[in-house]
PDB file of N, CA and C in Angstrom:
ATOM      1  N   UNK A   1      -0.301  38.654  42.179  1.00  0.00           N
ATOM      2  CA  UNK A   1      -0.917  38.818  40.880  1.00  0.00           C
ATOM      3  C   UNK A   1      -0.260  39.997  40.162  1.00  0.00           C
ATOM      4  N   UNK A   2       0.083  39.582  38.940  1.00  0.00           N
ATOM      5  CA  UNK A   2       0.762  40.716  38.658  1.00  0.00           C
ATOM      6  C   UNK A   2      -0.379  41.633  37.104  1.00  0.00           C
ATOM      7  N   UNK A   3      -0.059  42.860  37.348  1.00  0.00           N
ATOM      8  CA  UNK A   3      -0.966  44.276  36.774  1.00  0.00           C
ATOM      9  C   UNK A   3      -1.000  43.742  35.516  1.00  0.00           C
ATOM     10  N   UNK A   4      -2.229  44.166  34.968  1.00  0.00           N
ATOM     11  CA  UNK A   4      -2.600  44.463  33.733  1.00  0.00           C
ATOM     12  C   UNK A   4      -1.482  45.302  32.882  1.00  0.00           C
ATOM     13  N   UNK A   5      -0.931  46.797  33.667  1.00  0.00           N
ATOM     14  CA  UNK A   5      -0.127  47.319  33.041  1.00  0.00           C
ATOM     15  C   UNK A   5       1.060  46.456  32.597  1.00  0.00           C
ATOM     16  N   UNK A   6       1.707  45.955  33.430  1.00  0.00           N
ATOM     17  CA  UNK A   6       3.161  45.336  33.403  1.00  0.00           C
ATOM     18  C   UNK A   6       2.483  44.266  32.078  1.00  0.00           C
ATOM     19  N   UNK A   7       1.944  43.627  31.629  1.00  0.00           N
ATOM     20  CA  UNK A   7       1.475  43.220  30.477  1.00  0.00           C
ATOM     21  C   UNK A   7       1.470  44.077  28.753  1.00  0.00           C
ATOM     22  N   UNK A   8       0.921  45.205  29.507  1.00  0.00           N
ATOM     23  CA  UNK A   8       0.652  45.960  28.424  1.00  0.00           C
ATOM     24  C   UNK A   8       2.192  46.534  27.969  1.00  0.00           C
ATOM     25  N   UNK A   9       2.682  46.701  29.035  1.00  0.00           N
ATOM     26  CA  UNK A   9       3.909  47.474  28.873  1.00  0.00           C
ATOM     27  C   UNK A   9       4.865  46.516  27.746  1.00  0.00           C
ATOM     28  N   UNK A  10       5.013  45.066  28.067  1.00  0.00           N
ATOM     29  CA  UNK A  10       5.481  43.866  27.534  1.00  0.00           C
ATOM     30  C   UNK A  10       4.737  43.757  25.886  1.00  0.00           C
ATOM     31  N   UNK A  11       4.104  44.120  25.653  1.00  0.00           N
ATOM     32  CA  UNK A  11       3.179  43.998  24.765  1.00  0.00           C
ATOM     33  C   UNK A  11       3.813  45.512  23.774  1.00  0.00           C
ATOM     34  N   UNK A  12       3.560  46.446  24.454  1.00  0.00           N
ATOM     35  CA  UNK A  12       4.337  47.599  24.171  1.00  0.00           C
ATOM     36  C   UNK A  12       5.673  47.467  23.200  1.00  0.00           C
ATOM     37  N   UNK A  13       6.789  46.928  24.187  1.00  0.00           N
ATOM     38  CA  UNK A  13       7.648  46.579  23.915  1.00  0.00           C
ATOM     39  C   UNK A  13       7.900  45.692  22.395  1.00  0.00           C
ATOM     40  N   UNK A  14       7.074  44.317  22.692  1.00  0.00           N
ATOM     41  CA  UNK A  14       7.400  43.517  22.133  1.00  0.00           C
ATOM     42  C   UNK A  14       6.738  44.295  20.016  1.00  0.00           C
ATOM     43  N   UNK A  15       5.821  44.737  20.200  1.00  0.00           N
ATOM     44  CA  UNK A  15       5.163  45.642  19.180  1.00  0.00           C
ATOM     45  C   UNK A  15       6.422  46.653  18.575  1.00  0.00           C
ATOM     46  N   UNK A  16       6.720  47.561  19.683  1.00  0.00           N
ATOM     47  CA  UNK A  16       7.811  48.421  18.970  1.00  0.00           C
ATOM     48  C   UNK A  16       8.915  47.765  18.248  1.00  0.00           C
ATOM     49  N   UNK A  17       9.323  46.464  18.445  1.00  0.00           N
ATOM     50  CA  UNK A  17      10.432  45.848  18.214  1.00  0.00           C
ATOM     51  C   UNK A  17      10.047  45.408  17.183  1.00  0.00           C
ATOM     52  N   UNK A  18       9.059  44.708  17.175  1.00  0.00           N
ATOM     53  CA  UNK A  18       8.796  44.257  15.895  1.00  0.00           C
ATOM     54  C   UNK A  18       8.293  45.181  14.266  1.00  0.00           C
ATOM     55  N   UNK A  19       7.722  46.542  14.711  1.00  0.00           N
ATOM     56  CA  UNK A  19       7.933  47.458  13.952  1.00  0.00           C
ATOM     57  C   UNK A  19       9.235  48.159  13.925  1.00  0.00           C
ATOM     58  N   UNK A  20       9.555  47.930  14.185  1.00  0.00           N
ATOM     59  CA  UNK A  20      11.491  48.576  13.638  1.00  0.00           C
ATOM     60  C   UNK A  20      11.714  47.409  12.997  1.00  0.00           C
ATOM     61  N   UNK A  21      11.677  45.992  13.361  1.00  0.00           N
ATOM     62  CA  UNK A  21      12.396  45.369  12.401  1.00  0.00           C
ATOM     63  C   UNK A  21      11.867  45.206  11.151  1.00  0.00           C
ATOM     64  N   UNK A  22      10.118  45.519  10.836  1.00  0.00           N
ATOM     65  CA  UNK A  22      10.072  45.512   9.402  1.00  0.00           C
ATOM     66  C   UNK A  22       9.991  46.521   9.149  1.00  0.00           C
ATOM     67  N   UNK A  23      10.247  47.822   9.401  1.00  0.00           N
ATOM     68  CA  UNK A  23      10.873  48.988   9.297  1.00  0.00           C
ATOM     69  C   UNK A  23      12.342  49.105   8.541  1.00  0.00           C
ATOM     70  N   UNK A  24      13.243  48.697   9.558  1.00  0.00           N
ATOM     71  CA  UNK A  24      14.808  48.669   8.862  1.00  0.00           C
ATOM     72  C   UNK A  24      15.611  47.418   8.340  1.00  0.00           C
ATOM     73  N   UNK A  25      15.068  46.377   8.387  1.00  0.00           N
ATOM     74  CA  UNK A  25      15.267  45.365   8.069  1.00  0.00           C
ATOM     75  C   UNK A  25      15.347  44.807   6.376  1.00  0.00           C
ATOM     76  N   UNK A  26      16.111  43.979   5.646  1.00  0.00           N
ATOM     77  CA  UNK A  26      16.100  44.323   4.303  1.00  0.00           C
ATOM     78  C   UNK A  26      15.675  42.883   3.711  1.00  0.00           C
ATOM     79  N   UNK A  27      15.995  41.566   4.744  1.00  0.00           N
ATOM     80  CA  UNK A  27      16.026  40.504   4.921  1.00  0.00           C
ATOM     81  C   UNK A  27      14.120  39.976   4.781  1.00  0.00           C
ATOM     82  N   UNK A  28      14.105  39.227   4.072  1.00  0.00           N
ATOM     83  CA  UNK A  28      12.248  38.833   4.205  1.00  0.00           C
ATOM     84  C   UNK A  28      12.097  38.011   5.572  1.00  0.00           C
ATOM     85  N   UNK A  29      13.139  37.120   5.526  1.00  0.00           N
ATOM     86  CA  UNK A  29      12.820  36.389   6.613  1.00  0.00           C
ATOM     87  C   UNK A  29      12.407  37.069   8.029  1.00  0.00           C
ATOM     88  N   UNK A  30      13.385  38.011   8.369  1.00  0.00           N
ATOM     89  CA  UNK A  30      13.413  38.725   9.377  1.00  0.00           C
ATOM     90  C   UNK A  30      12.429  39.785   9.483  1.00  0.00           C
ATOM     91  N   UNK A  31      11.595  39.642   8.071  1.00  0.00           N
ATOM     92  CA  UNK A  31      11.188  40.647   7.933  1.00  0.00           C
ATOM     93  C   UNK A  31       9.450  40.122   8.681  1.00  0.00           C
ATOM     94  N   UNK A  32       9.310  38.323   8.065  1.00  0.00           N
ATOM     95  CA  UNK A  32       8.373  37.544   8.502  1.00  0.00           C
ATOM     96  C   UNK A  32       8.514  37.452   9.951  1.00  0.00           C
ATOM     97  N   UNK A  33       9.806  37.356  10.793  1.00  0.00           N
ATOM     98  CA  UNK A  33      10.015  37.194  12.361  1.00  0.00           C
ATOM     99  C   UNK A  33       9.418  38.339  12.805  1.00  0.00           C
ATOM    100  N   UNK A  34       9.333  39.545  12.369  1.00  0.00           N
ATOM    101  CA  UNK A  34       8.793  40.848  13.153  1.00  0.00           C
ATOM    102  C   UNK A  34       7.568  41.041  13.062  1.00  0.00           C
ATOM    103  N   UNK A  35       6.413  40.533  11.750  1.00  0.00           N
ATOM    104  CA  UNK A  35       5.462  40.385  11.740  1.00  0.00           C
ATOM    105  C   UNK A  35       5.146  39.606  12.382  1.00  0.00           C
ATOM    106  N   UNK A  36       5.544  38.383  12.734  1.00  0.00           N
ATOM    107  CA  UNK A  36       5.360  37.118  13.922  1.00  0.00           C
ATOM    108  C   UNK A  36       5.293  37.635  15.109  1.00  0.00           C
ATOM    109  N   UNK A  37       6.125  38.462  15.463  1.00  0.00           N
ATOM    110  CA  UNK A  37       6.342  39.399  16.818  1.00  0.00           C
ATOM    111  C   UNK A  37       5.260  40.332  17.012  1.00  0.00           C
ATOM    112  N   UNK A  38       5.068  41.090  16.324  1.00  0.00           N
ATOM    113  CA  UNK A  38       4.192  41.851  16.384  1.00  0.00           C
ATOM    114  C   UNK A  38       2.508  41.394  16.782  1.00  0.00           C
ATOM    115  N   UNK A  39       2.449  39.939  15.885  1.00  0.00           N
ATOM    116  CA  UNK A  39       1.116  39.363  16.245  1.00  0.00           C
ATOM    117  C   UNK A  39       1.069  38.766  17.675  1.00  0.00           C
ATOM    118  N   UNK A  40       2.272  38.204  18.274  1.00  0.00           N
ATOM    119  CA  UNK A  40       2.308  38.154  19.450  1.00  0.00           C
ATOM    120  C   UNK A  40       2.080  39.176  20.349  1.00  0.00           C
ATOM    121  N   UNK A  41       2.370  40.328  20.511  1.00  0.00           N
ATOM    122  CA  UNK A  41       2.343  42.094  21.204  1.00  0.00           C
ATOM    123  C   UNK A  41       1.036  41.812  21.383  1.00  0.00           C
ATOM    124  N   UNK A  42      -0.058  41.545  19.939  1.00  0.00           N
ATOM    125  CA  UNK A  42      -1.512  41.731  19.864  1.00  0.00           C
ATOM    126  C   UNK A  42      -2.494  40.562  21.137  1.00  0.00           C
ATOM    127  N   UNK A  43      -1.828  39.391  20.568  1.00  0.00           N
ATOM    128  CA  UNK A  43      -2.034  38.792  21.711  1.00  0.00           C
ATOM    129  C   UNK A  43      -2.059  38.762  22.943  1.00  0.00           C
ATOM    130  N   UNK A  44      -0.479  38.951  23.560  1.00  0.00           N
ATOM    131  CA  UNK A  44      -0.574  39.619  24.545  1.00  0.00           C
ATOM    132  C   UNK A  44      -2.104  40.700  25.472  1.00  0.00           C
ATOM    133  N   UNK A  45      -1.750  41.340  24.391  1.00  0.00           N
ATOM    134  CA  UNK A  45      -2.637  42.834  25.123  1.00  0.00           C
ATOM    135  C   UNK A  45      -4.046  41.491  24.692  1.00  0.00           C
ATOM    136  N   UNK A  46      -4.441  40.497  23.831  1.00  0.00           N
ATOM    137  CA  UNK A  46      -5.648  39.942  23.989  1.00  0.00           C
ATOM    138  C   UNK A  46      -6.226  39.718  25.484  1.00  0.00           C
ATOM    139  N   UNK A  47      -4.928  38.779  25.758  1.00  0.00           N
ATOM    140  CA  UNK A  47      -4.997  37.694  27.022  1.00  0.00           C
ATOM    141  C   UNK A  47      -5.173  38.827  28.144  1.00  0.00           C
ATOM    142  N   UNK A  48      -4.693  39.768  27.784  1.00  0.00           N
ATOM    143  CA  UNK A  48      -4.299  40.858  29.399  1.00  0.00           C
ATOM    144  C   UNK A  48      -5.515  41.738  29.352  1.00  0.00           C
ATOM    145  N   UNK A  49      -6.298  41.543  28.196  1.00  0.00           N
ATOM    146  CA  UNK A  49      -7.492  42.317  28.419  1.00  0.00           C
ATOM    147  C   UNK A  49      -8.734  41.621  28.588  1.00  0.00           C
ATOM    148  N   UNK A  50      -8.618  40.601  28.631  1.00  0.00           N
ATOM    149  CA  UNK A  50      -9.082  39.329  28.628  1.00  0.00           C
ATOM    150  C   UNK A  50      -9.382  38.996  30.001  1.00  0.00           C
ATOM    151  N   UNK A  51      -8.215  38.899  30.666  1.00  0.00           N
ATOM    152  CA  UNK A  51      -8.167  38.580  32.130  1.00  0.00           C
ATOM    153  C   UNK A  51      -8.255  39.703  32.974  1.00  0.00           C
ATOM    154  N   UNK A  52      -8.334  40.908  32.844  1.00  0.00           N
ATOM    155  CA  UNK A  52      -8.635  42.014  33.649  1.00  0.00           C
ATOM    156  C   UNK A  52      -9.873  42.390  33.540  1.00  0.00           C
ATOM    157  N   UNK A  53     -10.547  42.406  32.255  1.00  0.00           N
ATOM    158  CA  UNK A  53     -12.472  42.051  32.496  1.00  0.00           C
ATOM    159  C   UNK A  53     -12.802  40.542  32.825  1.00  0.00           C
ATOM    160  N   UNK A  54     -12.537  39.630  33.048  1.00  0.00           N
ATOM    161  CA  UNK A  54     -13.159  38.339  33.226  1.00  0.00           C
ATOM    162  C   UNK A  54     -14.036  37.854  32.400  1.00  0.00           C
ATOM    163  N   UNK A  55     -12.724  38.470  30.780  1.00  0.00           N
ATOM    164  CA  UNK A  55     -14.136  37.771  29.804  1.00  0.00           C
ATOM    165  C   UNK A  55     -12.989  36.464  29.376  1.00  0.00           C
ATOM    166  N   UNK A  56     -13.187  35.496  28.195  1.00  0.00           N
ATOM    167  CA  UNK A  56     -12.657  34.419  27.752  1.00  0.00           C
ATOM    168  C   UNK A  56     -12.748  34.938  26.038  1.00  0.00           C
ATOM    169  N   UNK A  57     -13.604  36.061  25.655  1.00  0.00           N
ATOM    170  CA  UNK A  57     -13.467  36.296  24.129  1.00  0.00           C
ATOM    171  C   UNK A  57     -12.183  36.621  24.013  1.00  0.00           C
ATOM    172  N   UNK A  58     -11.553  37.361  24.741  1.00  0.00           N
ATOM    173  CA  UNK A  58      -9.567  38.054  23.915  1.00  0.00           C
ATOM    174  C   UNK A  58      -8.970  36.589  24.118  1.00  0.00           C
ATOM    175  N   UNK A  59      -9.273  36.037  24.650  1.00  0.00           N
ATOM    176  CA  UNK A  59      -8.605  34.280  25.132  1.00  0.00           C
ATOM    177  C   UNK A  59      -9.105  33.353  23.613  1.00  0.00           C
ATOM    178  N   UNK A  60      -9.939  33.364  23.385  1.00  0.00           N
ATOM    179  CA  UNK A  60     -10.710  32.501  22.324  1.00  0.00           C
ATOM    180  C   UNK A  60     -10.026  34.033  20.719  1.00  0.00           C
ATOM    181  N   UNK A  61     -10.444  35.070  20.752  1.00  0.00           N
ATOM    182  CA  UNK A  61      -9.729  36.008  19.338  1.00  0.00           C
ATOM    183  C   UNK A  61      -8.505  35.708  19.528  1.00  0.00           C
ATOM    184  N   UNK A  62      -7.210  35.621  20.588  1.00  0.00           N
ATOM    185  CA  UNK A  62      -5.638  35.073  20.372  1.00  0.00           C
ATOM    186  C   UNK A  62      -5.823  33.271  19.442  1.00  0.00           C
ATOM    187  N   UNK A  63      -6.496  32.751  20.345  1.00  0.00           N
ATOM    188  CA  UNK A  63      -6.350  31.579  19.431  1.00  0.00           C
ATOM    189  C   UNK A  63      -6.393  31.505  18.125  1.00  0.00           C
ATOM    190  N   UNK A  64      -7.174  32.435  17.405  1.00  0.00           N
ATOM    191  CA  UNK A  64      -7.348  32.457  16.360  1.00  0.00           C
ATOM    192  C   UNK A  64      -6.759  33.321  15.552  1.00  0.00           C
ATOM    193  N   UNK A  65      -6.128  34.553  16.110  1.00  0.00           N
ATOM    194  CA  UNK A  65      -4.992  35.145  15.589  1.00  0.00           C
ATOM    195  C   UNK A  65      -3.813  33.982  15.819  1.00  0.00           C
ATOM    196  N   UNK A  66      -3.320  33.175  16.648  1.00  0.00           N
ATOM    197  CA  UNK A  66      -2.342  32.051  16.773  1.00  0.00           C
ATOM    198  C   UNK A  66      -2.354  30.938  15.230  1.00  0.00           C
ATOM    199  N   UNK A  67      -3.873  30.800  15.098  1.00  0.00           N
ATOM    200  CA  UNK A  67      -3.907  29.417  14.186  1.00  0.00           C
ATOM    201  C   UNK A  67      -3.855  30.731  12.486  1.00  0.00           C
ATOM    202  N   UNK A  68      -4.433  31.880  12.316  1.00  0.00           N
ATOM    203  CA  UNK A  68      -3.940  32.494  11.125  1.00  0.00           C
ATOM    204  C   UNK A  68      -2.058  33.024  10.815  1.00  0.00           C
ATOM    205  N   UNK A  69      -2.080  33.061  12.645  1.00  0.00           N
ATOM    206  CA  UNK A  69      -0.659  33.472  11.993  1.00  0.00           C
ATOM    207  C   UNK A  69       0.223  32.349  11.567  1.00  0.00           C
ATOM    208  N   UNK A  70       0.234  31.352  12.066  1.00  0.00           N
ATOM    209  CA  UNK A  70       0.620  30.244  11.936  1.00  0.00           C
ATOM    210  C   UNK A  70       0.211  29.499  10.258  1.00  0.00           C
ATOM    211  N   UNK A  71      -0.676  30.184   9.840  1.00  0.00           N
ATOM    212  CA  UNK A  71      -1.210  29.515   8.586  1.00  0.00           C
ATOM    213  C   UNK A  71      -0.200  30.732   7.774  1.00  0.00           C
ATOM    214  N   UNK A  72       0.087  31.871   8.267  1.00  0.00           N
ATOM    215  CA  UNK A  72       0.548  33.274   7.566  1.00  0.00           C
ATOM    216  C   UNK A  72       2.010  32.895   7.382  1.00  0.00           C
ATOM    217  N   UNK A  73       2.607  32.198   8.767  1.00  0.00           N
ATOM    218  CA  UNK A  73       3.787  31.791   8.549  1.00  0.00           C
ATOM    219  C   UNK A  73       4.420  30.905   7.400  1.00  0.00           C
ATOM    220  N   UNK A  74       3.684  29.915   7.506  1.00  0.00           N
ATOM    221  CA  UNK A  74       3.850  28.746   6.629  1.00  0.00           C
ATOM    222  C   UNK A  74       3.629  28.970   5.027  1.00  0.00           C
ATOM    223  N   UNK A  75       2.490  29.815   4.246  1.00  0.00           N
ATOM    224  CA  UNK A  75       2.797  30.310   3.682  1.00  0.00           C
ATOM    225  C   UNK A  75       3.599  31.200   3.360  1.00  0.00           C
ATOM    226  N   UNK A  76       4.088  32.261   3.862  1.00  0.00           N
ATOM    227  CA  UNK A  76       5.360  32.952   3.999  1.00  0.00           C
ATOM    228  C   UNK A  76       6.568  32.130   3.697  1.00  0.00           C
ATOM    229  N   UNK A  77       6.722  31.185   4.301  1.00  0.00           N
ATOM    230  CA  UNK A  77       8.000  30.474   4.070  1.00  0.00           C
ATOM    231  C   UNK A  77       8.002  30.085   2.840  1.00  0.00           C
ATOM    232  N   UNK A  78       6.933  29.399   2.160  1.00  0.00           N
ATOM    233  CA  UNK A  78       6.774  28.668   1.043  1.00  0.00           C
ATOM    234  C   UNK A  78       6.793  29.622  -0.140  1.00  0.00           C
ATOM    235  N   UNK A  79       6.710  30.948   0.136  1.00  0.00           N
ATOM    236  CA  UNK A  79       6.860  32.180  -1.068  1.00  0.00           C
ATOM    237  C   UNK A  79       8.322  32.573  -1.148  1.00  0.00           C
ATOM    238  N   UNK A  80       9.114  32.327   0.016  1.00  0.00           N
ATOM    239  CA  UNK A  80      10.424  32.585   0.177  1.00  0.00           C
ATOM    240  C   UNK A  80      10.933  31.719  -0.559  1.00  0.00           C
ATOM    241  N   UNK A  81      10.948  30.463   0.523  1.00  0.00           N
ATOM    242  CA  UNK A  81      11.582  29.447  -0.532  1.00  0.00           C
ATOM    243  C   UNK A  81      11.795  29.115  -2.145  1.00  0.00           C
ATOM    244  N   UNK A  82      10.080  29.847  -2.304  1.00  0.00           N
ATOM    245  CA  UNK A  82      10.625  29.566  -3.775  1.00  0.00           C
ATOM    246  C   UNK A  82      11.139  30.432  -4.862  1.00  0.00           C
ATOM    247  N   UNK A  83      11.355  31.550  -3.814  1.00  0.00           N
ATOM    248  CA  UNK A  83      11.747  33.002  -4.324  1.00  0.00           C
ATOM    249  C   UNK A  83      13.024  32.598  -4.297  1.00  0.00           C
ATOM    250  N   UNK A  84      13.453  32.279  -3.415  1.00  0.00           N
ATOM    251  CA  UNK A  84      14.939  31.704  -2.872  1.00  0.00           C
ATOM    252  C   UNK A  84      15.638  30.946  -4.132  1.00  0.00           C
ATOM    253  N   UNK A  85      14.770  29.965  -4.542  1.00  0.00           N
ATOM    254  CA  UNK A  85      15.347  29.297  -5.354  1.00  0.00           C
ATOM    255  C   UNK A  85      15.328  29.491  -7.369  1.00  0.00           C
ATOM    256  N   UNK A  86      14.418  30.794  -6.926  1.00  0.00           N
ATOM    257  CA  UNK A  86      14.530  31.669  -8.662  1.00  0.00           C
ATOM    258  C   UNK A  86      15.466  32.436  -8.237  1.00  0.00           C
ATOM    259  N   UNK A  87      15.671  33.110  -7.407  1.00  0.00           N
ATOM    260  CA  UNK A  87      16.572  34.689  -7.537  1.00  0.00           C
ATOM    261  C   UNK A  87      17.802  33.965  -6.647  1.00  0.00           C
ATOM    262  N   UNK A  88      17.854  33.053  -5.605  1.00  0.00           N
ATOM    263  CA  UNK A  88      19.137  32.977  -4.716  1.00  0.00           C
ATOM    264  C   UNK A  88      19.253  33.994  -4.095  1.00  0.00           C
ATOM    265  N   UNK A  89      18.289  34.763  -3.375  1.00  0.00           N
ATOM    266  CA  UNK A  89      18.495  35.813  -2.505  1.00  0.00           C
ATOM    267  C   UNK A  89      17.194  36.107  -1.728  1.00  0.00           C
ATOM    268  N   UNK A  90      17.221  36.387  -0.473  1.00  0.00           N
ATOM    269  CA  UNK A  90      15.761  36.871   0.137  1.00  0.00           C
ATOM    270  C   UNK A  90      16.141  38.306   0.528  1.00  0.00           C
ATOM    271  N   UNK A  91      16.540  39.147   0.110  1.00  0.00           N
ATOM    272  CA  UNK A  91      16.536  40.824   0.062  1.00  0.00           C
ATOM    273  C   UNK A  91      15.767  41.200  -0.375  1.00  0.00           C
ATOM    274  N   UNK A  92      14.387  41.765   0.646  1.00  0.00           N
ATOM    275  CA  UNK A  92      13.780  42.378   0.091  1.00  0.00           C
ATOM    276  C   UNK A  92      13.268  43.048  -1.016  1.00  0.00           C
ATOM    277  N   UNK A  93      14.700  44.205  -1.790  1.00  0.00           N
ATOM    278  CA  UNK A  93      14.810  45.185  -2.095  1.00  0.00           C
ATOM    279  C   UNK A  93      15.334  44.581  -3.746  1.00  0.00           C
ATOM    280  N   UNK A  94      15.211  42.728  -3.730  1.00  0.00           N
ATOM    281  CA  UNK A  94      15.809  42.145  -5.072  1.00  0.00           C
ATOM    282  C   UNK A  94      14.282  41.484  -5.391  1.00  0.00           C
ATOM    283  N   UNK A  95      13.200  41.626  -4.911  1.00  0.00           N
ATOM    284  CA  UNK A  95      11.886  41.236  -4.838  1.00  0.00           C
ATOM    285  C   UNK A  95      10.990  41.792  -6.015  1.00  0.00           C
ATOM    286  N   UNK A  96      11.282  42.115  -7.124  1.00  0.00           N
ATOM    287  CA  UNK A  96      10.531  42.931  -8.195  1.00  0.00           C
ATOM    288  C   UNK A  96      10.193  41.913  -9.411  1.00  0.00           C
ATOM    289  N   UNK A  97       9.428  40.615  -9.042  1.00  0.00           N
ATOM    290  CA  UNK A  97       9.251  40.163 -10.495  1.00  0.00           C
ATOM    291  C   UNK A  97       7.889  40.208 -11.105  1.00  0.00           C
ATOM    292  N   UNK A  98       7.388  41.203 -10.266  1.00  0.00           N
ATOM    293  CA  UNK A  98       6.008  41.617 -10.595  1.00  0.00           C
ATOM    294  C   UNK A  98       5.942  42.740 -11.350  1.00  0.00           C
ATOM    295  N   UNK A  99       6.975  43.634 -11.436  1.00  0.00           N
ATOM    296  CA  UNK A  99       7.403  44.822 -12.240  1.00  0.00           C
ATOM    297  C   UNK A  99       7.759  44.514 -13.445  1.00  0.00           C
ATOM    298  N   UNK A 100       7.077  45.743 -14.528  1.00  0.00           N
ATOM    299  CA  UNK A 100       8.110  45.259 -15.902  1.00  0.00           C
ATOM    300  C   UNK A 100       8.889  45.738 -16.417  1.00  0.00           C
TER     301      UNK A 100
END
């Protein structure tokens, strides 16, 4: 059986990574993959806290962080895309048509 820690640690990991990439990252897309990542980290530590008390709620709250992020994704794409196809660019930093 392997530790609660060695979970957390993975979780750790997978979190830091995904805050650096929407940290230094300039790209939206990549910028949506690290927020994706990151909700996974959360999960993680759900399931691993989940199964080290012998409850099923962090098991049943991942699912449902799974089915919002998944709804988060899909919209995401669909704001890109159509950003994509006014400006021809997903750079972040070319993202201002809310400014006047």
């Amino acid at each position: 059986m392997i530790p609660t820690s060695h979970y957390l640690y993975l979780a750790l990991a997978l979190f830091t990574i995904g805050v650096l990439g929407v940290l230094t990252r300039r790209n939206v897309i990549i910028i949506l993959m690290s927020i994706e990542l990151i909700l996974n980290a959360v999960n993680i530590n759900l399931v691993a806290f989940a199964r080290h008390f012998g409850s099923v709620d962090g098991q049943i709250f991942a699912i449902f962080v799974v089915t919002a992020a998944a709804a988060e994704a899909a919209i995401g794409l669909g704001i890109i895309i159509a950003f994509f196809r006014n400006r021809e660019t997903v750079l972040a930093d070319e993202m201002d048509m809310l400014k006047w």
